[in-house]
N, C-alpha and C. Protein backbone atom coordinates (compact mmCIF):
# COMPACT_ATOMS: atom_id res chain seq x y z
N UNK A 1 -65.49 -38.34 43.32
CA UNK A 1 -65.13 -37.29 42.41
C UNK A 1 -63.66 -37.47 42.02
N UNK A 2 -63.57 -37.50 40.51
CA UNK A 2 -62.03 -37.21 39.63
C UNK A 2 -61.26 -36.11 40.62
N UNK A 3 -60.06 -36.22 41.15
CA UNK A 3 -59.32 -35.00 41.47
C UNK A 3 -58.78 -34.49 40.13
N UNK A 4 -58.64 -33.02 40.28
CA UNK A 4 -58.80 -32.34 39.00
C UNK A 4 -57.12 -31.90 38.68
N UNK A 5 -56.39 -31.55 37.72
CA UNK A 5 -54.86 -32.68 37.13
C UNK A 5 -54.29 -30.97 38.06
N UNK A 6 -54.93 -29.99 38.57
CA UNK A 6 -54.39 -29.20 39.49
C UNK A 6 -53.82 -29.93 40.84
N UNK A 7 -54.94 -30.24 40.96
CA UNK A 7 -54.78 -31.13 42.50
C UNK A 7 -54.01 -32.01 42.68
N UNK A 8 -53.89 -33.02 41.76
CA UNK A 8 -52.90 -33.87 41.13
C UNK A 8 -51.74 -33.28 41.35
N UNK A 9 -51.00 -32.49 40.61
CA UNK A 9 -49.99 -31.74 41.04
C UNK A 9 -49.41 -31.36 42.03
N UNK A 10 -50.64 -30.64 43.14
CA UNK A 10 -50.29 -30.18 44.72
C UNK A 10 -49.97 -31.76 45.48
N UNK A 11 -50.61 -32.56 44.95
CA UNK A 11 -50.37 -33.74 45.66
C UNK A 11 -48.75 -34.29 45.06
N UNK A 12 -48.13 -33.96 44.15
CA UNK A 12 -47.26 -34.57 43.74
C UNK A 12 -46.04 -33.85 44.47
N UNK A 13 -46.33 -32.12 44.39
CA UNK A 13 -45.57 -31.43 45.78
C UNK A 13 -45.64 -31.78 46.90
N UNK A 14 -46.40 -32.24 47.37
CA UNK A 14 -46.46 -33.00 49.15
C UNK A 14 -45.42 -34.21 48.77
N UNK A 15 -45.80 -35.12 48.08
CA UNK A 15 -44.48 -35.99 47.91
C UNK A 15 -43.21 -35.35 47.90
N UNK A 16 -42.97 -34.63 47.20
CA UNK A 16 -41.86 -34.18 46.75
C UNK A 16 -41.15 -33.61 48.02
N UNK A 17 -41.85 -32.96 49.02
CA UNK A 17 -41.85 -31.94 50.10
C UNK A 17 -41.05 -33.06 51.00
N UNK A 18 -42.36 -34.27 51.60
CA UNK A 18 -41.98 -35.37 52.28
C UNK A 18 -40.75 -36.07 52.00
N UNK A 19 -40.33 -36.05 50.93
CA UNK A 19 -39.19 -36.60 50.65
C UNK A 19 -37.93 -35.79 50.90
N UNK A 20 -38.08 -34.61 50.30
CA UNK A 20 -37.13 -33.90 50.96
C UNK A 20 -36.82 -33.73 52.22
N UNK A 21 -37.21 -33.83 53.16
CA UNK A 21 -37.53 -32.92 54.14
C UNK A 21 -37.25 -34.40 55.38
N UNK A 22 -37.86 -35.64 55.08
CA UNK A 22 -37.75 -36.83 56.01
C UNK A 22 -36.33 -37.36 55.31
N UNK A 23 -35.97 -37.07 54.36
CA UNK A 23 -34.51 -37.66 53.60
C UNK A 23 -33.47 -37.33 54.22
N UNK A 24 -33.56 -35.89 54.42
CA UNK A 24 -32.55 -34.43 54.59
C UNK A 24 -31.94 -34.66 56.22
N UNK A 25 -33.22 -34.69 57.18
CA UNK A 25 -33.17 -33.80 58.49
C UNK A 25 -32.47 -34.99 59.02
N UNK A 26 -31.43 -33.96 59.84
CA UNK A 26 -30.72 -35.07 60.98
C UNK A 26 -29.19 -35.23 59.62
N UNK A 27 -29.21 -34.47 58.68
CA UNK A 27 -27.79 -34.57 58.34
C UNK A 27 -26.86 -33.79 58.76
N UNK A 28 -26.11 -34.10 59.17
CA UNK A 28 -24.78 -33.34 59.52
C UNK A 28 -24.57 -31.88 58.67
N UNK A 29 -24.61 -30.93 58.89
CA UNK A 29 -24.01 -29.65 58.20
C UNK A 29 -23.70 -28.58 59.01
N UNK A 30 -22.53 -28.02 57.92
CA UNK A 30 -21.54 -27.21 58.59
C UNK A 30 -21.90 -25.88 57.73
N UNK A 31 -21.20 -24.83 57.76
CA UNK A 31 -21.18 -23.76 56.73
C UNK A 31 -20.33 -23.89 55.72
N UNK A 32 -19.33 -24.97 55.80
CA UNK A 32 -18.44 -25.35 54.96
C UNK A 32 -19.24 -26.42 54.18
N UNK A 33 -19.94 -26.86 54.63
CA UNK A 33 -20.87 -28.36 53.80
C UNK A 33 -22.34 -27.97 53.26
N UNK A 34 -22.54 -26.54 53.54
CA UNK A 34 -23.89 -25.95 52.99
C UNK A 34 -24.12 -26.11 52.11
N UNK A 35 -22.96 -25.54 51.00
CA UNK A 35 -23.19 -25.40 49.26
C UNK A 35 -23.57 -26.77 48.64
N UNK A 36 -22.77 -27.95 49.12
CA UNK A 36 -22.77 -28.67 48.47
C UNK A 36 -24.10 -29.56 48.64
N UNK A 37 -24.27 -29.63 50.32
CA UNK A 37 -25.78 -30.15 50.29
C UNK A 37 -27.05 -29.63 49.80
N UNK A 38 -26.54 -28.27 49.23
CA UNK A 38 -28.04 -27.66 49.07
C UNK A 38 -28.10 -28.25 47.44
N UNK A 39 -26.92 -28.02 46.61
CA UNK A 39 -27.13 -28.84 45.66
C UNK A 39 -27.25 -30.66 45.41
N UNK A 40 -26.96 -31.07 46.69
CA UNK A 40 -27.67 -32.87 46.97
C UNK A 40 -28.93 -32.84 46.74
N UNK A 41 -29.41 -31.95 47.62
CA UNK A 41 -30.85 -32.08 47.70
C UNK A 41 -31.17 -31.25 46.71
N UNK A 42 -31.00 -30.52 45.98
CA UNK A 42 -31.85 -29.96 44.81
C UNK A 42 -31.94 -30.97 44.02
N UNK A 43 -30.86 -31.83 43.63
CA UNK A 43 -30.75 -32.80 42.60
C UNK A 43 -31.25 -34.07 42.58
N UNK A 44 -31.79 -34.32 43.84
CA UNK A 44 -32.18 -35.75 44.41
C UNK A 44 -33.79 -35.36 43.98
N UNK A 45 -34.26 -34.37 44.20
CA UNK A 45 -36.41 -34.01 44.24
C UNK A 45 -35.87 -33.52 42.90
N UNK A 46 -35.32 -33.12 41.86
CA UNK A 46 -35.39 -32.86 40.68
C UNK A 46 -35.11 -34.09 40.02
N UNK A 47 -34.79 -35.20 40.35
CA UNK A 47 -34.77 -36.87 40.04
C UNK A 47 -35.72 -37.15 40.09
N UNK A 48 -36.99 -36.74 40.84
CA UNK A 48 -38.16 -37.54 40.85
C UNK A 48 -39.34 -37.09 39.28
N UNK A 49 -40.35 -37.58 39.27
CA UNK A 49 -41.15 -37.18 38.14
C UNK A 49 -41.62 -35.71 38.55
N UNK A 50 -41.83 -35.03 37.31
CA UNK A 50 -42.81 -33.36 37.32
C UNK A 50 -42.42 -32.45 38.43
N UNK A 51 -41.13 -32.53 38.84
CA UNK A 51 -40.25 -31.52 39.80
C UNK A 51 -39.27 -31.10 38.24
N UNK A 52 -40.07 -29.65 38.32
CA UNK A 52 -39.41 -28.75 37.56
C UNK A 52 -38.23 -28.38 37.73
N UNK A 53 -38.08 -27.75 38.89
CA UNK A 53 -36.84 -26.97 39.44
C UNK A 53 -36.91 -27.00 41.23
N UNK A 54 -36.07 -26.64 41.59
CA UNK A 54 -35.95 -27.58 43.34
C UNK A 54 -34.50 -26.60 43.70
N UNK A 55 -35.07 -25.85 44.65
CA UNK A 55 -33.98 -24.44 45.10
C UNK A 55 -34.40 -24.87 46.29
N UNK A 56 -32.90 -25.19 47.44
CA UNK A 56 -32.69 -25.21 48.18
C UNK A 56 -31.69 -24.28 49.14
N UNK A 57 -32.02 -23.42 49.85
CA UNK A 57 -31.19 -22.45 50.40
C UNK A 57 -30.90 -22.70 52.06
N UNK A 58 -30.29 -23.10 52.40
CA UNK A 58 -29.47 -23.29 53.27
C UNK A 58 -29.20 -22.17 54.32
N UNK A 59 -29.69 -21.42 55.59
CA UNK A 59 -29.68 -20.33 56.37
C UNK A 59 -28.26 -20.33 56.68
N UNK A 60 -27.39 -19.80 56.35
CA UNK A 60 -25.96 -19.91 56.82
C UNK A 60 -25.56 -19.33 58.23
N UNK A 61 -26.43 -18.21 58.40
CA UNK A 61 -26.25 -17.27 59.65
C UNK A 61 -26.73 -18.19 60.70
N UNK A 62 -27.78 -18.85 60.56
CA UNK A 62 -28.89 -19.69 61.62
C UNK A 62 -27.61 -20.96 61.77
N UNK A 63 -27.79 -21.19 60.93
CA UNK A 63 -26.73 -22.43 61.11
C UNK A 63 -25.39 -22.48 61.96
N UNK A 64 -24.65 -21.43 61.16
CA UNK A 64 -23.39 -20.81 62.49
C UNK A 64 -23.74 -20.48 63.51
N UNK A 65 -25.07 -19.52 64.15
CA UNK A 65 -25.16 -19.65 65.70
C UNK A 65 -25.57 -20.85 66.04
N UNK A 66 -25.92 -21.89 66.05
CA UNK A 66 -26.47 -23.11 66.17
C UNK A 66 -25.54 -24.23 66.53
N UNK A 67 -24.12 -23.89 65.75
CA UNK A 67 -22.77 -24.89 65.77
C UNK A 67 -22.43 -24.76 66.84
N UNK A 68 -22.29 -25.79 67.97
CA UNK A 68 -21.09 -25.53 68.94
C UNK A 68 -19.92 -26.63 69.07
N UNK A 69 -20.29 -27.73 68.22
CA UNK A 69 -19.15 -28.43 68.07
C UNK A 69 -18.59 -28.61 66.26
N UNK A 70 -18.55 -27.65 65.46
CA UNK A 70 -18.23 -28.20 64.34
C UNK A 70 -19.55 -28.43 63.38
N UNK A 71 -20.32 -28.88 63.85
CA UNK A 71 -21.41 -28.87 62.67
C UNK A 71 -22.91 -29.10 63.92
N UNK A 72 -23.75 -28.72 62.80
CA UNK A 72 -25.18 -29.34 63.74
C UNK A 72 -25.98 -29.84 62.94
N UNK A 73 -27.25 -30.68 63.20
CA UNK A 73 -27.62 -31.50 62.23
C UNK A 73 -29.02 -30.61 61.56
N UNK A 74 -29.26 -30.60 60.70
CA UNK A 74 -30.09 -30.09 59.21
C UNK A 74 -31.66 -30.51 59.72
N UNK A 75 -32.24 -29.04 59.94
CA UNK A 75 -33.73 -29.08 60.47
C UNK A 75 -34.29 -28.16 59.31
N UNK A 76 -35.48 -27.80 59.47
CA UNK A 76 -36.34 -26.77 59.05
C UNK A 76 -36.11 -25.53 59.01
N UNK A 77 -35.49 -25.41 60.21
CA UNK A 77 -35.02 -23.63 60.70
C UNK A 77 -34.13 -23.39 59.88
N UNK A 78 -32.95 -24.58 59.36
CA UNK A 78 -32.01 -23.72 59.00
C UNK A 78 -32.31 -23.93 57.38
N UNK A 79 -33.12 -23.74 57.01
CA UNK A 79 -33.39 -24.18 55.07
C UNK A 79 -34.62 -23.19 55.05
N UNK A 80 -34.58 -22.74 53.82
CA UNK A 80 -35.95 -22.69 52.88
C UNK A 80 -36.15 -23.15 51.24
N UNK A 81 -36.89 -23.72 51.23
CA UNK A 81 -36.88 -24.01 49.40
C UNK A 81 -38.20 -24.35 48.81
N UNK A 82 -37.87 -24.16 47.44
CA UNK A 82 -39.06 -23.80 46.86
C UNK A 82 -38.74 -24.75 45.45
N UNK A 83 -40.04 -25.42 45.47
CA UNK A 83 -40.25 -26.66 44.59
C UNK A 83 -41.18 -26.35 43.47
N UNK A 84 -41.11 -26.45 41.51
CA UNK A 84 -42.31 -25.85 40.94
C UNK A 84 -42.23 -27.55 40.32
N UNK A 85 -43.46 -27.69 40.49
CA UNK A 85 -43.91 -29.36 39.68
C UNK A 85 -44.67 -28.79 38.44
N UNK A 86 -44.12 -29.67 37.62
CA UNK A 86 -45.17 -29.63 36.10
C UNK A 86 -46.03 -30.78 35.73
N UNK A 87 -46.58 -30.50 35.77
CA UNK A 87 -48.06 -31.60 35.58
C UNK A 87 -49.04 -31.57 34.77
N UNK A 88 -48.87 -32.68 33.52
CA UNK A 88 -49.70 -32.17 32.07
C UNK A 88 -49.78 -30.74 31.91
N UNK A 89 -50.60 -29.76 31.88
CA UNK A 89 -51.19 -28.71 31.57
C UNK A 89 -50.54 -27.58 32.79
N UNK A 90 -49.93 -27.82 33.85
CA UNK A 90 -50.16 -27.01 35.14
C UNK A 90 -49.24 -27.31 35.64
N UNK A 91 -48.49 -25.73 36.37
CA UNK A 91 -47.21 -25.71 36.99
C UNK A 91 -47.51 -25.21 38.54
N UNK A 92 -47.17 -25.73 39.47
CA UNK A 92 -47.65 -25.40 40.94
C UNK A 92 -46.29 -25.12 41.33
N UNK A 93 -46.17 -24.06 42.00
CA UNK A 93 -44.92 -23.00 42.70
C UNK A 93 -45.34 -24.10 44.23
N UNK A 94 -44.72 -24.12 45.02
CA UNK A 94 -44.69 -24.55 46.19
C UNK A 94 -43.49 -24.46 47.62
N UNK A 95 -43.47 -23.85 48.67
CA UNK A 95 -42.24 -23.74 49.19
C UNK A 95 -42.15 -23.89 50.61
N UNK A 96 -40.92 -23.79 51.48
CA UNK A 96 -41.35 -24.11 52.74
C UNK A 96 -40.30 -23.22 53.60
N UNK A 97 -40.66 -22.99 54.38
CA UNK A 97 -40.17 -22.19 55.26
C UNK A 97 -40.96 -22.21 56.92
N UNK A 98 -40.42 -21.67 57.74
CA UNK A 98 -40.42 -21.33 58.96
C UNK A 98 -41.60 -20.72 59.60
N UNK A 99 -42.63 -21.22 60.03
CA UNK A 99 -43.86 -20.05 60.59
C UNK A 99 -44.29 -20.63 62.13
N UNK A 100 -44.27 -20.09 63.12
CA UNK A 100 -44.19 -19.94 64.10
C UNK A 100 -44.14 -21.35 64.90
N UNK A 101 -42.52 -21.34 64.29
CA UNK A 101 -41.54 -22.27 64.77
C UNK A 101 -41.49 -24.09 64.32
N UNK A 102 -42.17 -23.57 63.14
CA UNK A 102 -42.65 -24.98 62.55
C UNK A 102 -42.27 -24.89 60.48
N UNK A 103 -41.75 -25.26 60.35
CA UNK A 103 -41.30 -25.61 58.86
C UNK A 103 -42.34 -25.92 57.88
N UNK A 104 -43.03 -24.81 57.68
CA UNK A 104 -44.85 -25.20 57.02
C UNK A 104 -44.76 -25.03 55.82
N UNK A 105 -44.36 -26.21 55.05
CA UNK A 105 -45.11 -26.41 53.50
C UNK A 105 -45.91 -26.24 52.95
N UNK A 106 -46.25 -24.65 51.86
CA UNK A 106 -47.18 -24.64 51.51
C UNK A 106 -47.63 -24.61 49.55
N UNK A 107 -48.68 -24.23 49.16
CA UNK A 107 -48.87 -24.25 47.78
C UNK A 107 -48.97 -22.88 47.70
N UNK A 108 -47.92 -22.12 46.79
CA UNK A 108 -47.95 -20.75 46.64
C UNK A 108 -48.86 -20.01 45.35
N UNK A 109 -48.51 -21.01 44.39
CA UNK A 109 -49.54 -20.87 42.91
C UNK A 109 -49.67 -22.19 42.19
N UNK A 110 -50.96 -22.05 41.86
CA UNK A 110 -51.03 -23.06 40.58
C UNK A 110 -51.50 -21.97 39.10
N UNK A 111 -50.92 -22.37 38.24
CA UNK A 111 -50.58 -22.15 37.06
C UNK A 111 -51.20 -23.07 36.07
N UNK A 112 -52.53 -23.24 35.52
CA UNK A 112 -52.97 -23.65 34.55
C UNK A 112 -52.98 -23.22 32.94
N UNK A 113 -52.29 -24.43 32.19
CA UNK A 113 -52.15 -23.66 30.94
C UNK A 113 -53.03 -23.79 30.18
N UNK A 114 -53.25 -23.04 29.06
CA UNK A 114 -54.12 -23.11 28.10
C UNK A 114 -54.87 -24.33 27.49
């Protein structure tokens, strides 16, 4: 069976996700180095194909209890973001965040157009 150009899409968010996310973790960040990485990584998955828009938010609070020498390195816990891919006809919302203690990527909407 054809996967249908929806599905297509959710699959193009799992890339997009994987990339972020195996690119990112294990970087050095501080609360002073938040802003700027959150716009690295927005701009790096908005480089790739049919990544609409790519919001990366950075937990600042999580992050400062977490520091005990100056910086700590960039996991799941301390981010959430939300990725919309456009794909021919269809826009898929997609985002990731924190659920019981695990950084779970999921598909929030797909959006088929006319």
């Amino acid at each position: 069976m054809e996967p249908t150009v929806g599905e297509r899409a959710c699959f193009e968010a799992g890339i997009k996700f994987g990339t972020l996310y195996h690119q990112f973790a294990g970087t050095p960040v501080s609360p002073d180095s938040a802003a700027s990485l959150e716009r690295a990584m927005e701009e790096a998955i908005e480089n790739q194909p049919h990544a609409s828009t790519v919001t990366v938010d950075i937990l600042e609070e999580e992050l400062d209890a977490a520091i005990d020498h100056g910086y700590t390195e960039l996991t799941g816990e301390f981010m959430e973001v939300e990725i919309v891919i456009e794909y021919e006809d269809n826009e898929v919302v997609t985002s990731m965040a924190m659920e019981d203690g695990y950084p779970l990527m999921r598909v929030n909407d797909i959006r088929r157009g006319e």
